[in-house]
C-alpha atoms as a PDB file:
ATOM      1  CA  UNK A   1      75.841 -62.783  58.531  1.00  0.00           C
ATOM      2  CA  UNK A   2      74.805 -65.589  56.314  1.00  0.00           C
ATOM      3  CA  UNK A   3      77.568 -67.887  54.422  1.00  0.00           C
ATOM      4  CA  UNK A   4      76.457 -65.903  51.334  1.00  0.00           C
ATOM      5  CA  UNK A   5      77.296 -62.646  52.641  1.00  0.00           C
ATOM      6  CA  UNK A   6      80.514 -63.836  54.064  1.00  0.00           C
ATOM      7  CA  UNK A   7      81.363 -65.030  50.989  1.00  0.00           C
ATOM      8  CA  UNK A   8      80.445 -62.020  48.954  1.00  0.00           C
ATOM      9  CA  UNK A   9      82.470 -60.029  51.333  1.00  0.00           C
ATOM     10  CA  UNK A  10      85.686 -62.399  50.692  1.00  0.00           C
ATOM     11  CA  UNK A  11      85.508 -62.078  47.386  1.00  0.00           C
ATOM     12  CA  UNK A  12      84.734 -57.626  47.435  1.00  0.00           C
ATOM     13  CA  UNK A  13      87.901 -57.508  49.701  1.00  0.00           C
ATOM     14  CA  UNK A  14      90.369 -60.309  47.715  1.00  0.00           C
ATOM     15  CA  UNK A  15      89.398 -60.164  44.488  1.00  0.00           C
ATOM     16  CA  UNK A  16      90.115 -57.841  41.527  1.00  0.00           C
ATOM     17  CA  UNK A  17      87.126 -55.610  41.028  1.00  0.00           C
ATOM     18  CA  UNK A  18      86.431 -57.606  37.986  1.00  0.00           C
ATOM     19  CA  UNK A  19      85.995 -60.694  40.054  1.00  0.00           C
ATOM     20  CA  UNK A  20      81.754 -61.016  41.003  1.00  0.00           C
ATOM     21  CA  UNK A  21      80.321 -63.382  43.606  1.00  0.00           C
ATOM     22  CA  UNK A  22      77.185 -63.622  41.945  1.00  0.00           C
ATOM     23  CA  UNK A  23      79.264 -65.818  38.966  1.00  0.00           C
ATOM     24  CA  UNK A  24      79.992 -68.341  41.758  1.00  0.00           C
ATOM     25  CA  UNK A  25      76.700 -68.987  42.776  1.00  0.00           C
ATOM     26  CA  UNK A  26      76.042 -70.482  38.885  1.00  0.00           C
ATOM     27  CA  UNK A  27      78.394 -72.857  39.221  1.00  0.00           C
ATOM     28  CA  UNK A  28      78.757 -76.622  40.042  1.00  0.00           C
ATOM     29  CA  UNK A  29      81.120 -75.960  42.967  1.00  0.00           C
ATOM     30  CA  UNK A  30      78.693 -74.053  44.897  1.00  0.00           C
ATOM     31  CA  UNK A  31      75.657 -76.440  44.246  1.00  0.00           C
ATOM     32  CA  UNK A  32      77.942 -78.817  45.636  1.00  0.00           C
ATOM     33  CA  UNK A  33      79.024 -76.822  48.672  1.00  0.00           C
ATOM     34  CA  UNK A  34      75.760 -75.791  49.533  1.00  0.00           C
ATOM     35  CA  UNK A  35      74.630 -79.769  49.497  1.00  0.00           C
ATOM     36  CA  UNK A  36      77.874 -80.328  51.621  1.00  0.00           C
ATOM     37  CA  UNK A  37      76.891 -77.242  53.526  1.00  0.00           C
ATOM     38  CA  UNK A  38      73.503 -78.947  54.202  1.00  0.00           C
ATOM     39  CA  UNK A  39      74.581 -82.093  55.125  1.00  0.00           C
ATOM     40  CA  UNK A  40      76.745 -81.190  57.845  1.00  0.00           C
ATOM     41  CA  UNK A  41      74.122 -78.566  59.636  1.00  0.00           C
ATOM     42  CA  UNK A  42      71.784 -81.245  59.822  1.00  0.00           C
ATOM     43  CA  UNK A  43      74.092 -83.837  61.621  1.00  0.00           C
ATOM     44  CA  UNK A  44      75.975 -80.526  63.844  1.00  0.00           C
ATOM     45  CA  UNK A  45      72.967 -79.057  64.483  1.00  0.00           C
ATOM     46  CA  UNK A  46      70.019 -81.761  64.575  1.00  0.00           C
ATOM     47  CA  UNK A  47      67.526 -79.092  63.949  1.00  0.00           C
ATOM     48  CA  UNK A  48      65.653 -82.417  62.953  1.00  0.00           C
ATOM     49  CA  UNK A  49      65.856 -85.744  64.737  1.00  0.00           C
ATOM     50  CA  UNK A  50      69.067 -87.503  63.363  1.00  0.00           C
ATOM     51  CA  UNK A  51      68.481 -90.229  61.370  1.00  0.00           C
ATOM     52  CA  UNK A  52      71.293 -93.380  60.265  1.00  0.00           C
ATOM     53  CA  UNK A  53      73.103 -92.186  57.136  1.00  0.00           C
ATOM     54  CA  UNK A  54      72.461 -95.044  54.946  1.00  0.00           C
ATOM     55  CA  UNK A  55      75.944 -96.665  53.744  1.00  0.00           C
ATOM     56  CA  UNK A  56      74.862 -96.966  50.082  1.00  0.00           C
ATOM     57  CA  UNK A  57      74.463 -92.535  50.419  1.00  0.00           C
ATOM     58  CA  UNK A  58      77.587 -92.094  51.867  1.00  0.00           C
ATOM     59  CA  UNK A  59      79.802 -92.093  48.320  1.00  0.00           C
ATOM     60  CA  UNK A  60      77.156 -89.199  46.740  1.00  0.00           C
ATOM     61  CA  UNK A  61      77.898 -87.271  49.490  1.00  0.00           C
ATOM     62  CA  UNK A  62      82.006 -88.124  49.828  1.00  0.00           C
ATOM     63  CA  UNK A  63      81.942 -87.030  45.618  1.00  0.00           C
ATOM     64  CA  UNK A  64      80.801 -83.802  46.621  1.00  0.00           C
ATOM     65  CA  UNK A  65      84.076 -83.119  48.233  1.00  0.00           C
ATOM     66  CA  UNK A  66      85.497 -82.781  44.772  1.00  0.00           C
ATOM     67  CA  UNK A  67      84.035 -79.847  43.256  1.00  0.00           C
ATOM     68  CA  UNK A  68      82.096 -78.231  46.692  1.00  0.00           C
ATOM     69  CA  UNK A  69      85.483 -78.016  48.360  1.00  0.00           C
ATOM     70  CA  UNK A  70      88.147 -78.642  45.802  1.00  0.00           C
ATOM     71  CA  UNK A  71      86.641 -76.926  42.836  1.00  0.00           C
ATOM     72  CA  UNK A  72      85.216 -73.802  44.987  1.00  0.00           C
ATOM     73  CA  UNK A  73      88.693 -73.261  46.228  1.00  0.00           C
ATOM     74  CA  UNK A  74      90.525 -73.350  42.546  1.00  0.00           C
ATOM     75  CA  UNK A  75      87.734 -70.892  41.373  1.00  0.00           C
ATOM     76  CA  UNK A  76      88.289 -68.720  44.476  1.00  0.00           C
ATOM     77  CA  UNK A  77      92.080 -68.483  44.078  1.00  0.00           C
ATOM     78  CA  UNK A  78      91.906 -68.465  40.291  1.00  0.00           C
ATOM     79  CA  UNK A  79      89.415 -65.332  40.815  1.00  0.00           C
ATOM     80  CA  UNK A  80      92.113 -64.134  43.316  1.00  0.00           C
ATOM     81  CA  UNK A  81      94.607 -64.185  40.476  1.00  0.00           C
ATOM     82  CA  UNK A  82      96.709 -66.854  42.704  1.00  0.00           C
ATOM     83  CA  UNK A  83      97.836 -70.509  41.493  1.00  0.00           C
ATOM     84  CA  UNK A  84      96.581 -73.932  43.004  1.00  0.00           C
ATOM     85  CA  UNK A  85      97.869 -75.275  46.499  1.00  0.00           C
ATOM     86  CA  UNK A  86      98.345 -78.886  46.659  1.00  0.00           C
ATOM     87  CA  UNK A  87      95.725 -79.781  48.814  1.00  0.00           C
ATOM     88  CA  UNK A  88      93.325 -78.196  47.118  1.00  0.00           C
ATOM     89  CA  UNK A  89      94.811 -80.082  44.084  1.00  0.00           C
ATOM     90  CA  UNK A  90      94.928 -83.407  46.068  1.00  0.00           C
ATOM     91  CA  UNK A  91      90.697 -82.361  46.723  1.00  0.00           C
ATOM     92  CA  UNK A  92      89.262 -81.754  43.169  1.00  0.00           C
ATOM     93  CA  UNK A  93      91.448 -84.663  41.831  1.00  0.00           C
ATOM     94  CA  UNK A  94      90.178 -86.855  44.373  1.00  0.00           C
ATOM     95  CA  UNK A  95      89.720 -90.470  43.259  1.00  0.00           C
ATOM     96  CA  UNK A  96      85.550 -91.122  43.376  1.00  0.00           C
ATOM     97  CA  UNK A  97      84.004 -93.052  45.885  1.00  0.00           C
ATOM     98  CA  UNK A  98      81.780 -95.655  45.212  1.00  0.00           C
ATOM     99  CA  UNK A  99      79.707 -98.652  46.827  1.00  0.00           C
ATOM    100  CA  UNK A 100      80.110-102.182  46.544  1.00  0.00           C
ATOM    101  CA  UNK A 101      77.694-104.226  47.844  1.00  0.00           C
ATOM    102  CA  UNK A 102      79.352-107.820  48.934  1.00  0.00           C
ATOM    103  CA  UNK A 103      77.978-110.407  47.053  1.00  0.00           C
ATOM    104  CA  UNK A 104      74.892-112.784  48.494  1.00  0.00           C
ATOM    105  CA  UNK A 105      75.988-116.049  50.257  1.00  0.00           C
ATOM    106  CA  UNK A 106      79.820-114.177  51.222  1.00  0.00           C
ATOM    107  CA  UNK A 107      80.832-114.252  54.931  1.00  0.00           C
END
């Protein structure tokens, strides 16, 4: 069963009848869990030779975090009818990565 179908299932079996998967697939927090999703399957699995993550990528993919774990989780439990949990709290309000190169001619 694919992460789609286990998803689908979740939310059939947790969620008020109202509650539909396929609104979760149109959102920003699945894009970004399915990036996430595809990023980690290529470094557990190495389907494809593994390559050096380059530095400078590593904050897109950190950012992700936000709203492909944090925000999928609120929606999930908001969907459920239940409130936040603090770690999911601590995830989508995560403070954004970014890269700073060190200046030229600093040791």
């Amino acid at each position: 069963m694919n992460v789609e179908n286990r998803f689908e299932t979740w939310v059939a079996a947790f969620c008020p009848t109202s509650a539909s998967f396929s609104g979760v697939k149109q959102t920003v927090h699945w894009a970004h869990f399915q990036e996430l999703r595809a990023k980690r399957n290529a470094i557990v699995h190495s389907a494809e030779p593994l390559q050096a993550t380059e530095i400078e990528k590593m904050p897109h993919v950190l950012n992700l975090v936000r709203e492909g774990v944090g925000g999928l989780l609120l929606q999930l439990r908001s969907m459920q009818g239940l409130g936040s949990l603090g770690f999911i709290d601590r995830l989508a309000s995560a403070p954004r990565v970014s890269f700073l190169k060190k200046p030229s001619g600093k040791t």
